[in-house]
N, C-alpha and C. Protein backbone atom coordinates (compact mmCIF):
# COMPACT_ATOMS: atom_id res chain seq x y z
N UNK A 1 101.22 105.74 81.17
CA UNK A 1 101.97 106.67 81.99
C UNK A 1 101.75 108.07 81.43
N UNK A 2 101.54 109.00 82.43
CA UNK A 2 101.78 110.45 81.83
C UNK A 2 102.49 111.22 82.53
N UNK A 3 102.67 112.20 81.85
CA UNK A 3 104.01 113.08 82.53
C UNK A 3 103.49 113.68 83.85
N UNK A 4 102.32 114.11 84.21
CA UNK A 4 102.20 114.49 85.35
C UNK A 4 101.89 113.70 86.70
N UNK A 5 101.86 112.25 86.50
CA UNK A 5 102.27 111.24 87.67
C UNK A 5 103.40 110.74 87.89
N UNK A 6 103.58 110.42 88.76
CA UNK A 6 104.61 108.97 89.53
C UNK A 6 103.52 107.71 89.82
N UNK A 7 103.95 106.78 89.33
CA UNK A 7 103.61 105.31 89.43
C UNK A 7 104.80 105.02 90.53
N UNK A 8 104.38 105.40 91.52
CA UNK A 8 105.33 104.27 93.10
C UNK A 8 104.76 102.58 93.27
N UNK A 9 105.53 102.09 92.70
CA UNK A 9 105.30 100.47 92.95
C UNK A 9 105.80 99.96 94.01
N UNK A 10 105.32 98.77 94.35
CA UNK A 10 105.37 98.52 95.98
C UNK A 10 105.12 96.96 96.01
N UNK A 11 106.43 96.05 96.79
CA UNK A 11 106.16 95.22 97.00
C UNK A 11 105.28 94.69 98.32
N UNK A 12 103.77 94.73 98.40
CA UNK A 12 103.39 94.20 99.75
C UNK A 12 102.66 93.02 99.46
N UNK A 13 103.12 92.03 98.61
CA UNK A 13 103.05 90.71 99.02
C UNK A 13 100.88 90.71 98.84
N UNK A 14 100.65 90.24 100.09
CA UNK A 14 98.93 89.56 99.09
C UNK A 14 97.98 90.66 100.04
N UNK A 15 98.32 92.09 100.11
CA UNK A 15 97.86 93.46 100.30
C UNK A 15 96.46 93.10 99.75
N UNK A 16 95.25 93.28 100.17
CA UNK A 16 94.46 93.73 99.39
C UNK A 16 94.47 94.89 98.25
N UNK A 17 93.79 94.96 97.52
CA UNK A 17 93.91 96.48 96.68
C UNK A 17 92.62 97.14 96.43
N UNK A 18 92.76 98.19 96.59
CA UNK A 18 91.93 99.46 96.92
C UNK A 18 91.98 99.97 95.74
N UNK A 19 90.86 101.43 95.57
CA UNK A 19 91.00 102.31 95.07
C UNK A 19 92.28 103.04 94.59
N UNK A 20 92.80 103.16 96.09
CA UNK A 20 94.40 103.91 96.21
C UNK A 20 95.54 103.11 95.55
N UNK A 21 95.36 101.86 96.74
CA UNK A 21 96.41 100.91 96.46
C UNK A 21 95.71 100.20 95.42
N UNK A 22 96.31 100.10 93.92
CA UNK A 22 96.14 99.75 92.79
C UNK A 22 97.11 98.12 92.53
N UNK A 23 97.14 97.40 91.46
CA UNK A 23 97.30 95.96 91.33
C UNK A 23 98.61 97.30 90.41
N UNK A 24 99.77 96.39 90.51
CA UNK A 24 100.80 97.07 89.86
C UNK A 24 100.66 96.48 88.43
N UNK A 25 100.86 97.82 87.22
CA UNK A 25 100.35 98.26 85.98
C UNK A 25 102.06 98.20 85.16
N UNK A 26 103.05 98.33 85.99
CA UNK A 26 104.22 98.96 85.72
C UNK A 26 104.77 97.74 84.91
N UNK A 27 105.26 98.16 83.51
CA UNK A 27 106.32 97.37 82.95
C UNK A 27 107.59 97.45 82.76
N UNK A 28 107.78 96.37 83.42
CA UNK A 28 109.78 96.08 83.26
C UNK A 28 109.85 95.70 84.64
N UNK A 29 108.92 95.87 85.75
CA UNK A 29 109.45 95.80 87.28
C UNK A 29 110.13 94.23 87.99
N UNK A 30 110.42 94.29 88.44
CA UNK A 30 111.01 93.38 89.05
C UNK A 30 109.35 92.52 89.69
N UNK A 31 109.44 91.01 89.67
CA UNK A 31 107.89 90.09 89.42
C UNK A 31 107.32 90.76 90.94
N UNK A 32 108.42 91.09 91.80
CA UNK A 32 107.57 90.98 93.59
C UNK A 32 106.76 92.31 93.56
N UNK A 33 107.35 93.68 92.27
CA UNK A 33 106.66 94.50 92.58
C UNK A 33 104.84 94.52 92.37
N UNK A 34 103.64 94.14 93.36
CA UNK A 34 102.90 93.30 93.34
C UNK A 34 101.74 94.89 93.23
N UNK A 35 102.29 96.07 93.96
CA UNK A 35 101.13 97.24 93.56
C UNK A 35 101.74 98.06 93.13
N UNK A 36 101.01 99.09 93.06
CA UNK A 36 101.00 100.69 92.87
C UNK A 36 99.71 101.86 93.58
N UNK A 37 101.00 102.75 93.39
CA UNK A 37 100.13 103.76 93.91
C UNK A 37 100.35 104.90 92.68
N UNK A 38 99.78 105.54 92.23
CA UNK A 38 99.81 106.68 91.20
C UNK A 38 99.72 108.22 91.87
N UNK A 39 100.64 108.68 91.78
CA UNK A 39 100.83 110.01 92.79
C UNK A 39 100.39 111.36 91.69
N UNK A 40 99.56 112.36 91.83
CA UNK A 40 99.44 113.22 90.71
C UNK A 40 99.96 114.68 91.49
N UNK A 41 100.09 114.50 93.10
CA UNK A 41 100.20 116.17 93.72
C UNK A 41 100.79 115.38 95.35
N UNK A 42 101.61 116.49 95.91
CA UNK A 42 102.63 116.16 96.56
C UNK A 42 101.49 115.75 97.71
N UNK A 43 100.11 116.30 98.33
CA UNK A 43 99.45 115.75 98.80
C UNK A 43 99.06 114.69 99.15
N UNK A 44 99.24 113.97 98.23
CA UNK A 44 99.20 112.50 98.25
C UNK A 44 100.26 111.60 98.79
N UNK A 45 101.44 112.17 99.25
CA UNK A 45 102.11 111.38 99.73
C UNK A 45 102.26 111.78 101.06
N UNK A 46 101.63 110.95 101.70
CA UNK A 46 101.04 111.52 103.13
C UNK A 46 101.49 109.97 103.82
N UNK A 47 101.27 110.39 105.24
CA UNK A 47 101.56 109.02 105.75
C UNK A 47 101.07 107.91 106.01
N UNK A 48 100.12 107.86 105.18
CA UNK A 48 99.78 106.43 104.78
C UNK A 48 100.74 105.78 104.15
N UNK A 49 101.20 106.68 102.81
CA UNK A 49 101.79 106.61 101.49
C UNK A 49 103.00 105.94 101.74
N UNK A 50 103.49 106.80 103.17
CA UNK A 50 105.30 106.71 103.74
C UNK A 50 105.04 105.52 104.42
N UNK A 51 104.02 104.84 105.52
CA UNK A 51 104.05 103.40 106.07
C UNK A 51 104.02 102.24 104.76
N UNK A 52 103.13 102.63 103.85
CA UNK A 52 103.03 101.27 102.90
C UNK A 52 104.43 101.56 102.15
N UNK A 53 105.06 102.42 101.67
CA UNK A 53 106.29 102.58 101.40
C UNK A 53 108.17 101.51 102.43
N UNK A 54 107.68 101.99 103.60
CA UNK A 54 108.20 101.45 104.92
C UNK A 54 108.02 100.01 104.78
N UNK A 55 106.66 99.75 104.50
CA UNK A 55 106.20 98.64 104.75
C UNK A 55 106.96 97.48 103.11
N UNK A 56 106.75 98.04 102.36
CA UNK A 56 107.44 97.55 101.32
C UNK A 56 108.64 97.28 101.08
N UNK A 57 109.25 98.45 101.37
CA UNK A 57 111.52 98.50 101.94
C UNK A 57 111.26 97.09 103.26
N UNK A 58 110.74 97.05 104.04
CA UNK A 58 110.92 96.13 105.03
C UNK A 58 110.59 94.22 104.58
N UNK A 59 109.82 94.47 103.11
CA UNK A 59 109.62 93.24 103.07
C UNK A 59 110.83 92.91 102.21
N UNK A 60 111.36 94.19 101.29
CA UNK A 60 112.27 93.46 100.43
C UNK A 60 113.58 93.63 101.24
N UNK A 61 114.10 94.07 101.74
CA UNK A 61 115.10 93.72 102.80
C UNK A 61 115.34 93.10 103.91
N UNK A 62 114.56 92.00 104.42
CA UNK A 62 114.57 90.91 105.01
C UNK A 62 116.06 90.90 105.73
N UNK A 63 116.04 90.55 106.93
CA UNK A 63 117.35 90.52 107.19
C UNK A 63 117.56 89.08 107.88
């Protein structure tokens, strides 16, 4: 970790992983958190960023 990222972890279940979308690195997370995304500039959180985000709140809140 360094001070000038955010590590956004993301539960999407059997997601492929990309470049972007990374295999989650994060320790201590809860087991479902399954990726990451590493944010270095507000650019990057674009709306891709906000659907796989969406997409992640929607799997862990199941209703």
């Amino acid at each position: 970790m360094k001070s000038k990222e955010i590590r956004l972890g993301l539960d999407l279940g059997e997601a492929p992983f990309t470049e972007v979308l990374q295999k989650s690195k994060l320790t201590g997370p809860m087991p479902r958190i399954s990726h990451m995304i590493i944010l270095t500039e507000i650019g990057q959180f674009d709306n891709k960023t906000k659907q796989l985000l969406e997409q992640s709140f929607n799997r862990t809140h199941k209703k």
